[in-house]
PDB file of N, CA and C in Angstrom:
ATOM      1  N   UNK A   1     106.273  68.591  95.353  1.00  0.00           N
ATOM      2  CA  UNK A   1     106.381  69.347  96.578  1.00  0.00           C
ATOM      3  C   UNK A   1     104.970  69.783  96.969  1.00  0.00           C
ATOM      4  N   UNK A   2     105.296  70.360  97.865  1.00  0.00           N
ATOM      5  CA  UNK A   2     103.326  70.434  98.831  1.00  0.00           C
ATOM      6  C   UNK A   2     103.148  71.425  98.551  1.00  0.00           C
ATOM      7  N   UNK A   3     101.869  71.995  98.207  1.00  0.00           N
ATOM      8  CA  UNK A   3     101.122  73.199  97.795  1.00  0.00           C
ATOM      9  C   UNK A   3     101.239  74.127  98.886  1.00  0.00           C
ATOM     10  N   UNK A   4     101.152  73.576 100.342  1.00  0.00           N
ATOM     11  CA  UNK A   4     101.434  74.502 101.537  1.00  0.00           C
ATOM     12  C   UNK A   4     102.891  74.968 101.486  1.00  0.00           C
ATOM     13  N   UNK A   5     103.880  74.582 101.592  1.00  0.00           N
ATOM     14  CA  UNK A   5     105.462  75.432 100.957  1.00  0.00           C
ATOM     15  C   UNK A   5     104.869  76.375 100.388  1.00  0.00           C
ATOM     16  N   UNK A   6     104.564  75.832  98.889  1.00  0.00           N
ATOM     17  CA  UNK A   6     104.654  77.006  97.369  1.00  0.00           C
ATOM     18  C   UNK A   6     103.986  78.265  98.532  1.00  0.00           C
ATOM     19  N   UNK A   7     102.509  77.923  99.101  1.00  0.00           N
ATOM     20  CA  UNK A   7     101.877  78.434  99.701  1.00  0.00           C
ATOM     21  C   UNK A   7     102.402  79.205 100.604  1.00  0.00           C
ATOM     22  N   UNK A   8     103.396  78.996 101.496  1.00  0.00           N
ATOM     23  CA  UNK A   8     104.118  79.414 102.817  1.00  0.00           C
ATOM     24  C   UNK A   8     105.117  80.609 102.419  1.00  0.00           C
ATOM     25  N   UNK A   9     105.659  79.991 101.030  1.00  0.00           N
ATOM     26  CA  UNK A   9     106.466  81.050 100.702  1.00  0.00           C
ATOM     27  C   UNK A   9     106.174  82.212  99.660  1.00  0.00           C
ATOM     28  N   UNK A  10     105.180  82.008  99.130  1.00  0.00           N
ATOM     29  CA  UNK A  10     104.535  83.391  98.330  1.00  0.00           C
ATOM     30  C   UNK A  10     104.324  83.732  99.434  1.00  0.00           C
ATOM     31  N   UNK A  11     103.037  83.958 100.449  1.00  0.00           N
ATOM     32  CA  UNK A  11     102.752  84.821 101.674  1.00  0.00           C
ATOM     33  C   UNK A  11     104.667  85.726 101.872  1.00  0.00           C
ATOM     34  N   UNK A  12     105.195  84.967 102.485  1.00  0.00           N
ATOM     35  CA  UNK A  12     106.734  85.521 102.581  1.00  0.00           C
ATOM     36  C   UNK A  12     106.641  86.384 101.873  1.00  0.00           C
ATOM     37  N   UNK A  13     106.444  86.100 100.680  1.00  0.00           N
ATOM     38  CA  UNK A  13     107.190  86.937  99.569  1.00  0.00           C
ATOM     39  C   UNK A  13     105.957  88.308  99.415  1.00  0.00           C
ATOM     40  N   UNK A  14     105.019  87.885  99.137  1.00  0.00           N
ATOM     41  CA  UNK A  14     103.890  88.957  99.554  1.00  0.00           C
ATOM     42  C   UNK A  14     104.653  90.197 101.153  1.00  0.00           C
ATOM     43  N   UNK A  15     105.044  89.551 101.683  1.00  0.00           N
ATOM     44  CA  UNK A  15     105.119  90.342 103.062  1.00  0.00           C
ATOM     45  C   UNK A  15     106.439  91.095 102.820  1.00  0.00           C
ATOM     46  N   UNK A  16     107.003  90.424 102.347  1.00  0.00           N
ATOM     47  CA  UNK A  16     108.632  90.873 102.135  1.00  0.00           C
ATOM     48  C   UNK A  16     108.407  92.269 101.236  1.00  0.00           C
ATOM     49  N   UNK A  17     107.594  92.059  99.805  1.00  0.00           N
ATOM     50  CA  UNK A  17     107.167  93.037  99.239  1.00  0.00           C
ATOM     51  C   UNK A  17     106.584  94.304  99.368  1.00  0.00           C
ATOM     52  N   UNK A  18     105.549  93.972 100.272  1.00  0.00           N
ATOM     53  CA  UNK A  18     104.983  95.434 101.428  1.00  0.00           C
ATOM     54  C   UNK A  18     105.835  96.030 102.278  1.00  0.00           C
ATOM     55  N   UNK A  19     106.819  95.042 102.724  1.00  0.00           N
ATOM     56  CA  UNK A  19     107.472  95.566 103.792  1.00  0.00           C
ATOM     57  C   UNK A  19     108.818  96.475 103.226  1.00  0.00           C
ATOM     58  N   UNK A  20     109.194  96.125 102.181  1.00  0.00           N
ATOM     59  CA  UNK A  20     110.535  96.528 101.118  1.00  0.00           C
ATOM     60  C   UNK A  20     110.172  96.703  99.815  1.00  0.00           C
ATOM     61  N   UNK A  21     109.319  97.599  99.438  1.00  0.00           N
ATOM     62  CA  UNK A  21     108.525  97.878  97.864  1.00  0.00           C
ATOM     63  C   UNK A  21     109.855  97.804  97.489  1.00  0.00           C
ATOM     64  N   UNK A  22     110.760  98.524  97.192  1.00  0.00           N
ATOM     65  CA  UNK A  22     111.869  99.100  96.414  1.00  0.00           C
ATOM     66  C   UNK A  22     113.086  98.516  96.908  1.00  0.00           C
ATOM     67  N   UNK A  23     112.890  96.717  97.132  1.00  0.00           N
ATOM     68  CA  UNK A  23     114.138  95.791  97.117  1.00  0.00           C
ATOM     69  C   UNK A  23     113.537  94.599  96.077  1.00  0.00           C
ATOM     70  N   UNK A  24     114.484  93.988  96.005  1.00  0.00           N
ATOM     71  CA  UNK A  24     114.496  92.285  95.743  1.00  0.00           C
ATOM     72  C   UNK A  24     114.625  91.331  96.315  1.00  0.00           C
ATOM     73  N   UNK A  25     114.178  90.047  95.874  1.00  0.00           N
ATOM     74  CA  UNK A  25     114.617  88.912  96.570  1.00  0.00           C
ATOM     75  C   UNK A  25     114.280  87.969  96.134  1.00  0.00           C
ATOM     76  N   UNK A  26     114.451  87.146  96.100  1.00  0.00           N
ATOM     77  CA  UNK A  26     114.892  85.177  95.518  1.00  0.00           C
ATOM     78  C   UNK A  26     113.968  84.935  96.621  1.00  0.00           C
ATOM     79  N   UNK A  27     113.172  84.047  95.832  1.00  0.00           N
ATOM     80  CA  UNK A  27     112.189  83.354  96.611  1.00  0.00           C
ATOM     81  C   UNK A  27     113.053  81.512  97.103  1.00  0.00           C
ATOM     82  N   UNK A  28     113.434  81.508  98.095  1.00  0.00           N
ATOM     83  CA  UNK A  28     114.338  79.879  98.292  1.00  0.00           C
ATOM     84  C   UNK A  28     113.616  79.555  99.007  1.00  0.00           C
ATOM     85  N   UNK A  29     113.925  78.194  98.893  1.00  0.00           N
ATOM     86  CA  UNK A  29     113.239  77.193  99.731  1.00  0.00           C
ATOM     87  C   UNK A  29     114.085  76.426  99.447  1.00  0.00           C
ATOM     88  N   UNK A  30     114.517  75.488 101.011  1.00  0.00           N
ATOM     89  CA  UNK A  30     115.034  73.929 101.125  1.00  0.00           C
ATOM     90  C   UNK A  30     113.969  72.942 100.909  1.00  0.00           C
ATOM     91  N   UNK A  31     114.161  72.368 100.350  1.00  0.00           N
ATOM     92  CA  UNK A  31     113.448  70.741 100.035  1.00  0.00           C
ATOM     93  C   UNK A  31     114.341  69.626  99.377  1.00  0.00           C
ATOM     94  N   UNK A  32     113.643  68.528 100.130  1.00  0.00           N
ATOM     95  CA  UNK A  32     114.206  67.629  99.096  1.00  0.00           C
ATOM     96  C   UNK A  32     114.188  67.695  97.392  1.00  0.00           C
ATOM     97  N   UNK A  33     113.183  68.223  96.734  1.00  0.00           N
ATOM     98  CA  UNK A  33     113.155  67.870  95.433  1.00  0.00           C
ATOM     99  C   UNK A  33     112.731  69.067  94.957  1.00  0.00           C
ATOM    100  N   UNK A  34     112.952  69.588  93.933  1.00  0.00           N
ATOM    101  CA  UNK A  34     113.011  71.153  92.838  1.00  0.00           C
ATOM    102  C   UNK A  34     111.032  71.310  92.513  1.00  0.00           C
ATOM    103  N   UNK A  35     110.519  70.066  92.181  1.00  0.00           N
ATOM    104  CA  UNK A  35     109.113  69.970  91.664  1.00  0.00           C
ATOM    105  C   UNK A  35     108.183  70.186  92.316  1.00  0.00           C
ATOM    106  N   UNK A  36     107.217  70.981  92.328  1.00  0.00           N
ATOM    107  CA  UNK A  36     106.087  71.104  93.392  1.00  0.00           C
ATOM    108  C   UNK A  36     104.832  70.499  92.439  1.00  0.00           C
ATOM    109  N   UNK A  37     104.191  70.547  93.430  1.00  0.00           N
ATOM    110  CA  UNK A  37     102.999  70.139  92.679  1.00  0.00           C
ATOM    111  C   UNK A  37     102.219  70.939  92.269  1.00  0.00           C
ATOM    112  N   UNK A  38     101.278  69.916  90.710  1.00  0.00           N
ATOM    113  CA  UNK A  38     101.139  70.751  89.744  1.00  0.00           C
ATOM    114  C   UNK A  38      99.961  72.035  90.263  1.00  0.00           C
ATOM    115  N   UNK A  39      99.582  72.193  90.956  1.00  0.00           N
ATOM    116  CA  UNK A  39      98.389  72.577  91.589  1.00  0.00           C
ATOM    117  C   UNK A  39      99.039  74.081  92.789  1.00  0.00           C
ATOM    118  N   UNK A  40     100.211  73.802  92.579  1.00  0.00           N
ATOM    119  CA  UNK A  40     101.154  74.956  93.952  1.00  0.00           C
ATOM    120  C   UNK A  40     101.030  76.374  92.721  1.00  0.00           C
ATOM    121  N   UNK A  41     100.903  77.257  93.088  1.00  0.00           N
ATOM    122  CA  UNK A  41     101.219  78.561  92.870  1.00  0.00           C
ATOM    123  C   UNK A  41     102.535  78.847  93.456  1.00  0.00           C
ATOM    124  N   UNK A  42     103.504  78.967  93.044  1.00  0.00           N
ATOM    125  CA  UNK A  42     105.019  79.094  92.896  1.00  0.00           C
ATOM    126  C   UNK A  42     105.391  80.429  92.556  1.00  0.00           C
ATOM    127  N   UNK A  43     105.822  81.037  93.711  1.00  0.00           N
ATOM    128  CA  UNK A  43     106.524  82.470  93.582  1.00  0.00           C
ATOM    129  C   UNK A  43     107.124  82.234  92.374  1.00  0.00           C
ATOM    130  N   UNK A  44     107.278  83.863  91.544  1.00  0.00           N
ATOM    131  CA  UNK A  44     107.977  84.106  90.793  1.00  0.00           C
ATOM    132  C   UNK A  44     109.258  84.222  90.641  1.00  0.00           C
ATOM    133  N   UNK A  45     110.247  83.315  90.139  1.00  0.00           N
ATOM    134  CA  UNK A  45     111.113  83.612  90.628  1.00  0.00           C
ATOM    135  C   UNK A  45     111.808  82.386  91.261  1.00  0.00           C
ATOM    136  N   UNK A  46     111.254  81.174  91.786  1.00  0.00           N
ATOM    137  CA  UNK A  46     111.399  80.764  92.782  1.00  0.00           C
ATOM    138  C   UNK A  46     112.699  79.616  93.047  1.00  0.00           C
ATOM    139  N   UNK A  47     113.569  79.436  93.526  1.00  0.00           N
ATOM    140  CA  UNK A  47     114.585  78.395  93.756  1.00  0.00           C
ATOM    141  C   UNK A  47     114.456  77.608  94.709  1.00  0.00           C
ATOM    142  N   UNK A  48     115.091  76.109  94.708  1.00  0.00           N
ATOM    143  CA  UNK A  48     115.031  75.164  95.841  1.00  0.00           C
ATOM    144  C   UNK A  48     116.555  75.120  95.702  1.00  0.00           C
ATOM    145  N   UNK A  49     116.972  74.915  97.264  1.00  0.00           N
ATOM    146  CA  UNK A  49     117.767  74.324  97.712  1.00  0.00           C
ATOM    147  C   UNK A  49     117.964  72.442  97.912  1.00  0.00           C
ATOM    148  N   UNK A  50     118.068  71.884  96.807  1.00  0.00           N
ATOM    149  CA  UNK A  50     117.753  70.575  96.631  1.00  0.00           C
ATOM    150  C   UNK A  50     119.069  69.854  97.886  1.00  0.00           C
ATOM    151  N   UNK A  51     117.934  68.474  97.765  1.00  0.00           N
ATOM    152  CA  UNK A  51     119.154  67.988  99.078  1.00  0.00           C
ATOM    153  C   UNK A  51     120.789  67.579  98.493  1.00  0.00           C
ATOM    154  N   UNK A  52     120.693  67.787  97.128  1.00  0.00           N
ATOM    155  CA  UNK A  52     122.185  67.294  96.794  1.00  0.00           C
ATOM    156  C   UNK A  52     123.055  69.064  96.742  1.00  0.00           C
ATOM    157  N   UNK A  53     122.201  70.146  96.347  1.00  0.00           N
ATOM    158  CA  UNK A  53     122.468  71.011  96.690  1.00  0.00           C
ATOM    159  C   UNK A  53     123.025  71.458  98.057  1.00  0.00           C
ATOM    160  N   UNK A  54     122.238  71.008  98.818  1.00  0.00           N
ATOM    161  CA  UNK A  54     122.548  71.568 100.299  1.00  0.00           C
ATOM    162  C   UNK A  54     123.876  70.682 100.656  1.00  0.00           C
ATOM    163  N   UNK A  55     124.083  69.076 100.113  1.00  0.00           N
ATOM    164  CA  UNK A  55     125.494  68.911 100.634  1.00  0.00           C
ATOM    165  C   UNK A  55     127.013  70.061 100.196  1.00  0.00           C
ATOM    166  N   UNK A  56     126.353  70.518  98.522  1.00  0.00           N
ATOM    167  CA  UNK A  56     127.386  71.204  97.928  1.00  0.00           C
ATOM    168  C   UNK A  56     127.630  72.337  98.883  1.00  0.00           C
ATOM    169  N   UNK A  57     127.020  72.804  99.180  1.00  0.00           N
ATOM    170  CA  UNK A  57     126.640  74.177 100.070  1.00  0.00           C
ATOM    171  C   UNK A  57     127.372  73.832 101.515  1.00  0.00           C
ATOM    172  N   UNK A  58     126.899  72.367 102.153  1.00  0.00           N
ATOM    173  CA  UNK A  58     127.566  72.338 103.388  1.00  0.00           C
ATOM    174  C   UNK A  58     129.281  72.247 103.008  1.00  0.00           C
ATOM    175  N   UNK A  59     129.456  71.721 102.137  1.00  0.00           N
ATOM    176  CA  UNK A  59     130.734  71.461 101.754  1.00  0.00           C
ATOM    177  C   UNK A  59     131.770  72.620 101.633  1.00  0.00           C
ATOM    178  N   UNK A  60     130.847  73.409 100.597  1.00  0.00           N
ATOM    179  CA  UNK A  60     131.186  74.840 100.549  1.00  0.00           C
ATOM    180  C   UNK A  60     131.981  75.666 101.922  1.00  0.00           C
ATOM    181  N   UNK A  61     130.915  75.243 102.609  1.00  0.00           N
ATOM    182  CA  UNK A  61     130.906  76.478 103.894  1.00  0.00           C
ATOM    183  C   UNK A  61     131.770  75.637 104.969  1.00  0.00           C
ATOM    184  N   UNK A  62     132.375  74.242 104.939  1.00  0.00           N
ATOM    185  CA  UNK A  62     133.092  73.893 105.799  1.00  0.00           C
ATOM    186  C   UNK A  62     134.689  74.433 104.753  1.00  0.00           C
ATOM    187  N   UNK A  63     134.313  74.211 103.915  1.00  0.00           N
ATOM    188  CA  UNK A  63     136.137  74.692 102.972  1.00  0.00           C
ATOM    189  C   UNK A  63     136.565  76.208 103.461  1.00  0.00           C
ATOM    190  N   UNK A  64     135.143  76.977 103.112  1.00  0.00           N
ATOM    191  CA  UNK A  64     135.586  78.378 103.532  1.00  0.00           C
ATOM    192  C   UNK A  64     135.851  78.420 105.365  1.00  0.00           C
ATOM    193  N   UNK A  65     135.054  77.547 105.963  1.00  0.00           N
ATOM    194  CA  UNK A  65     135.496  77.567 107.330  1.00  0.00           C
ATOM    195  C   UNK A  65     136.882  77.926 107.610  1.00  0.00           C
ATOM    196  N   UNK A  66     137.673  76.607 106.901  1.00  0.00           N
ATOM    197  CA  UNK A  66     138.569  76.054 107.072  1.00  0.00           C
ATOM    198  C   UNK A  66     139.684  77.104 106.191  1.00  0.00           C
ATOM    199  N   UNK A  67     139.263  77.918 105.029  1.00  0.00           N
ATOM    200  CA  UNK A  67     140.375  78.994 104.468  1.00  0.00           C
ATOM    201  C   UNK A  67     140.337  79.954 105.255  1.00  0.00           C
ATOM    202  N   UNK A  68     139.542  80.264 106.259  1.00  0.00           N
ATOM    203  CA  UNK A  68     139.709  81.201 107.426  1.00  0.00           C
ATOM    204  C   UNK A  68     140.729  81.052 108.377  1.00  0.00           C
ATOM    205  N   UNK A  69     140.804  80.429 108.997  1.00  0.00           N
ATOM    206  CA  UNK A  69     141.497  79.607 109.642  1.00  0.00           C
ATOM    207  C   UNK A  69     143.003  79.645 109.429  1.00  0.00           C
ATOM    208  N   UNK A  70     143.326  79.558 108.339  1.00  0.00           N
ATOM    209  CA  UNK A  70     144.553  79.301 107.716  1.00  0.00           C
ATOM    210  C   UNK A  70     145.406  80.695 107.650  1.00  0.00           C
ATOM    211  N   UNK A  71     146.219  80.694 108.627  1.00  0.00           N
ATOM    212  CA  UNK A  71     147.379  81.673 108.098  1.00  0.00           C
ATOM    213  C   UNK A  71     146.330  83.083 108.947  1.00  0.00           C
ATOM    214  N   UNK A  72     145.076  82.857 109.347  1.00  0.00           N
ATOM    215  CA  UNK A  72     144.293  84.268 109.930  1.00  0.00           C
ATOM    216  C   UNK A  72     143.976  84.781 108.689  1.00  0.00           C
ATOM    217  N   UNK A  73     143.449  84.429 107.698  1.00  0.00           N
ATOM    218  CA  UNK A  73     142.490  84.863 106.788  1.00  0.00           C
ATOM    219  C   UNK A  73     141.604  85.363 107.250  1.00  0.00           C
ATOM    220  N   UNK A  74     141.157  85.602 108.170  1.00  0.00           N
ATOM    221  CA  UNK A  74     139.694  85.624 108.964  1.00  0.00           C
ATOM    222  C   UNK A  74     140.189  87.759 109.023  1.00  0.00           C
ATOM    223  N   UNK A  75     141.264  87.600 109.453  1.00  0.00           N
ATOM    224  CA  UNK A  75     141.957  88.967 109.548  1.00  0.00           C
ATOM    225  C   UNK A  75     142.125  90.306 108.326  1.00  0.00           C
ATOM    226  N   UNK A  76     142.040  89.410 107.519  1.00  0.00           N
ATOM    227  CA  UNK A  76     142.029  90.286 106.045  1.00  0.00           C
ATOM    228  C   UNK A  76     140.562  90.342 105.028  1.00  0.00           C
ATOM    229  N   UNK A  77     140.007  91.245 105.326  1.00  0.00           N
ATOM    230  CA  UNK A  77     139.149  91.543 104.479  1.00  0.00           C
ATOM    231  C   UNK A  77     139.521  90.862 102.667  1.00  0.00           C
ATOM    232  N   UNK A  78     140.187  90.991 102.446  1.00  0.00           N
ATOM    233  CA  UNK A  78     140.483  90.905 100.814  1.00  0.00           C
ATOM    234  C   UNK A  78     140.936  89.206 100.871  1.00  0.00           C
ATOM    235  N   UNK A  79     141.184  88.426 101.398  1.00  0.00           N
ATOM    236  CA  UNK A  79     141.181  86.960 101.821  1.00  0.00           C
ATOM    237  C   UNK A  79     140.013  86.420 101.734  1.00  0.00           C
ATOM    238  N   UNK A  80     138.735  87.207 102.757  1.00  0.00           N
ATOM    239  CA  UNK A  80     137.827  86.686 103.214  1.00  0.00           C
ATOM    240  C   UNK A  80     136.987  86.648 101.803  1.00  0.00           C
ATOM    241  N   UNK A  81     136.869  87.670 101.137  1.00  0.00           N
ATOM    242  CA  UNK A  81     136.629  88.247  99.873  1.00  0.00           C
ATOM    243  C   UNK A  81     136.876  87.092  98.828  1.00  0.00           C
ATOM    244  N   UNK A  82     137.858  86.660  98.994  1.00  0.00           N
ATOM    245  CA  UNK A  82     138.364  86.243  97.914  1.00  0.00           C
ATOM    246  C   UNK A  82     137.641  84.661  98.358  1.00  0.00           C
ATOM    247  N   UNK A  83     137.791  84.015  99.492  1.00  0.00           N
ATOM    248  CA  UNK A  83     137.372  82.689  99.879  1.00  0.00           C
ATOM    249  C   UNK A  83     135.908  82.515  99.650  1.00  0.00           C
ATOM    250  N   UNK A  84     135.424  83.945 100.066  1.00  0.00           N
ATOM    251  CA  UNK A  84     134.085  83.668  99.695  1.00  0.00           C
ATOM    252  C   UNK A  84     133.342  83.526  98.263  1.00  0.00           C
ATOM    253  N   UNK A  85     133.640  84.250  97.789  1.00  0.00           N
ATOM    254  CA  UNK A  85     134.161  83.758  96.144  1.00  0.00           C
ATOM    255  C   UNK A  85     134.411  82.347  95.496  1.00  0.00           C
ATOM    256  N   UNK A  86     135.560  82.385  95.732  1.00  0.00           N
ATOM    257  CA  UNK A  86     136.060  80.601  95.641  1.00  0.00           C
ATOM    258  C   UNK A  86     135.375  79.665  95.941  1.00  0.00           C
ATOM    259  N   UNK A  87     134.545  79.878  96.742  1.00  0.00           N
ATOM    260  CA  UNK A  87     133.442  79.016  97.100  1.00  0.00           C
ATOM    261  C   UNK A  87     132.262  78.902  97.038  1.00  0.00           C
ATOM    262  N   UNK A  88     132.039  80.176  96.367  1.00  0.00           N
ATOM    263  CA  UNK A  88     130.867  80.147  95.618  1.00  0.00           C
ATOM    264  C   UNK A  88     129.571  81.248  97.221  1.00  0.00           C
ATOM    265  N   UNK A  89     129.851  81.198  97.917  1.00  0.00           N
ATOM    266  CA  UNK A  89     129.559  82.081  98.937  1.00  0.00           C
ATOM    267  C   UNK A  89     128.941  83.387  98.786  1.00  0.00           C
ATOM    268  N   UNK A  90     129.340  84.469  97.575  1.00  0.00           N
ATOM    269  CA  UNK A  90     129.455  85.551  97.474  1.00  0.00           C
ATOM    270  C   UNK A  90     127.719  85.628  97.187  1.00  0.00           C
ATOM    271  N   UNK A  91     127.387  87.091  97.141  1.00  0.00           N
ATOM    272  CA  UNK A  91     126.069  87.458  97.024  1.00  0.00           C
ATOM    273  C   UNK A  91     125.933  86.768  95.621  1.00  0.00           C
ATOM    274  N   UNK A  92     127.167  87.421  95.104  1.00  0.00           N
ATOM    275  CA  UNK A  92     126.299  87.159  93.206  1.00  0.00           C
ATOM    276  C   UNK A  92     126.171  85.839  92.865  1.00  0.00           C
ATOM    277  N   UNK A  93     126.914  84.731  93.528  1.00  0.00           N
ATOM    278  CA  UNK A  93     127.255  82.982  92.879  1.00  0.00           C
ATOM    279  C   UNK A  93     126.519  82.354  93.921  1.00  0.00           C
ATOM    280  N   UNK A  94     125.467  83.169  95.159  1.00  0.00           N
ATOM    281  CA  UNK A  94     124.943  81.663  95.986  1.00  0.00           C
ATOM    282  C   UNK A  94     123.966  80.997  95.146  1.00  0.00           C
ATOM    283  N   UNK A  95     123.250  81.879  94.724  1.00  0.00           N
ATOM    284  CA  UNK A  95     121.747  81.413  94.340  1.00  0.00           C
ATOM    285  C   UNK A  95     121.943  80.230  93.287  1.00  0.00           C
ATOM    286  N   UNK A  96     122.748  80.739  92.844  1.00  0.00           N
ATOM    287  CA  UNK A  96     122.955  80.071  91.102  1.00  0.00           C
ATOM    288  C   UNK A  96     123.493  78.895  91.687  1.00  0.00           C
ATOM    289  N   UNK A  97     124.838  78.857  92.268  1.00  0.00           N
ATOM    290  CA  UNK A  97     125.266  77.790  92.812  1.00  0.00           C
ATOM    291  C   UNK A  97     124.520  76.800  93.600  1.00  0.00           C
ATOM    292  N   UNK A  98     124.254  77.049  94.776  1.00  0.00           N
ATOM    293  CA  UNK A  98     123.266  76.549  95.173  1.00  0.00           C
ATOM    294  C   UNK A  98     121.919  76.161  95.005  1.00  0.00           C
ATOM    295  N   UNK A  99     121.708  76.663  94.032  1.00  0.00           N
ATOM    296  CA  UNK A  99     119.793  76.392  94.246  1.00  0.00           C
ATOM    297  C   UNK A  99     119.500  76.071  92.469  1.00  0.00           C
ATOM    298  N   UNK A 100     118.568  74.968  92.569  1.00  0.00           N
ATOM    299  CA  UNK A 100     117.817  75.051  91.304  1.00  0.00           C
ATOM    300  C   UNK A 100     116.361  75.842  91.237  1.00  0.00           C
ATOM    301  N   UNK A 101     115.961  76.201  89.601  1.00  0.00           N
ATOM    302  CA  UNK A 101     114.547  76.546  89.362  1.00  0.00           C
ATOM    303  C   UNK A 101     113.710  75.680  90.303  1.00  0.00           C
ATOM    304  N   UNK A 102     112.709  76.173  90.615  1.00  0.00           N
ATOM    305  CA  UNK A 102     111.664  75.970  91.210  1.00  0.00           C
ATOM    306  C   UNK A 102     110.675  75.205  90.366  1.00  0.00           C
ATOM    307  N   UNK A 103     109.865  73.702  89.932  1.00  0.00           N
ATOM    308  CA  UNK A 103     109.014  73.833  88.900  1.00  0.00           C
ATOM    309  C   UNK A 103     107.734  72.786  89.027  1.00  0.00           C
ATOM    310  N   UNK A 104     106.998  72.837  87.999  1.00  0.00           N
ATOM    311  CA  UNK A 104     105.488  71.771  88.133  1.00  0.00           C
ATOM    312  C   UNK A 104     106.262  70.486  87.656  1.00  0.00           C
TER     313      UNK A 104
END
């Protein structure tokens, strides 16, 4: 991967940090491939959204589309909850699900 990414997204993450001392955050990035090059300075931390990832993810988010939909799930909080979940959607299962380590 290109040293300008690794590059593009520390700055981010630098800014994100000043701007929110006392939060967190996952450094992501979409790319085709998890590896940057050996020469990138790579946020700490950092995940790709790989392209076989991102189909899982589109896949994901057309299923939950589609459990919305059904019966007015869209209507019940504790449905929506639950679909998002199931699909891996939720705050705690995107990252993991979706995204690999970041690496040289």
């Amino acid at each position: 991967m290109y040293k300008k990414d690794a590059e593009q997204l520390s700055n981010a993450m630098d800014w994100f940090r000043q701007q929110y001392p006392n939060s967190e955050a996952t450094p992501l990035l979409i790319h085709p491939e998890e590896r940057f090059d050996s020469h990138a300075a790579i946020p700490t931390g950092c995940r790709v959204v790989t392209t076989k990832r991102l189909a899982r993810l589109r896949e994901s988010v057309s299923a939950f589309a589609t459990g919305l939909v059904a019966n007015d799930a869209f209507r019940d909080p504790a449905r929506v909850t639950s679909l998002l979940n199931d699909h891996g959607l939720s705050a705690a299962n995107f990252v993991r699900r979706f995204s690999v380590p970041g690496r040289h």
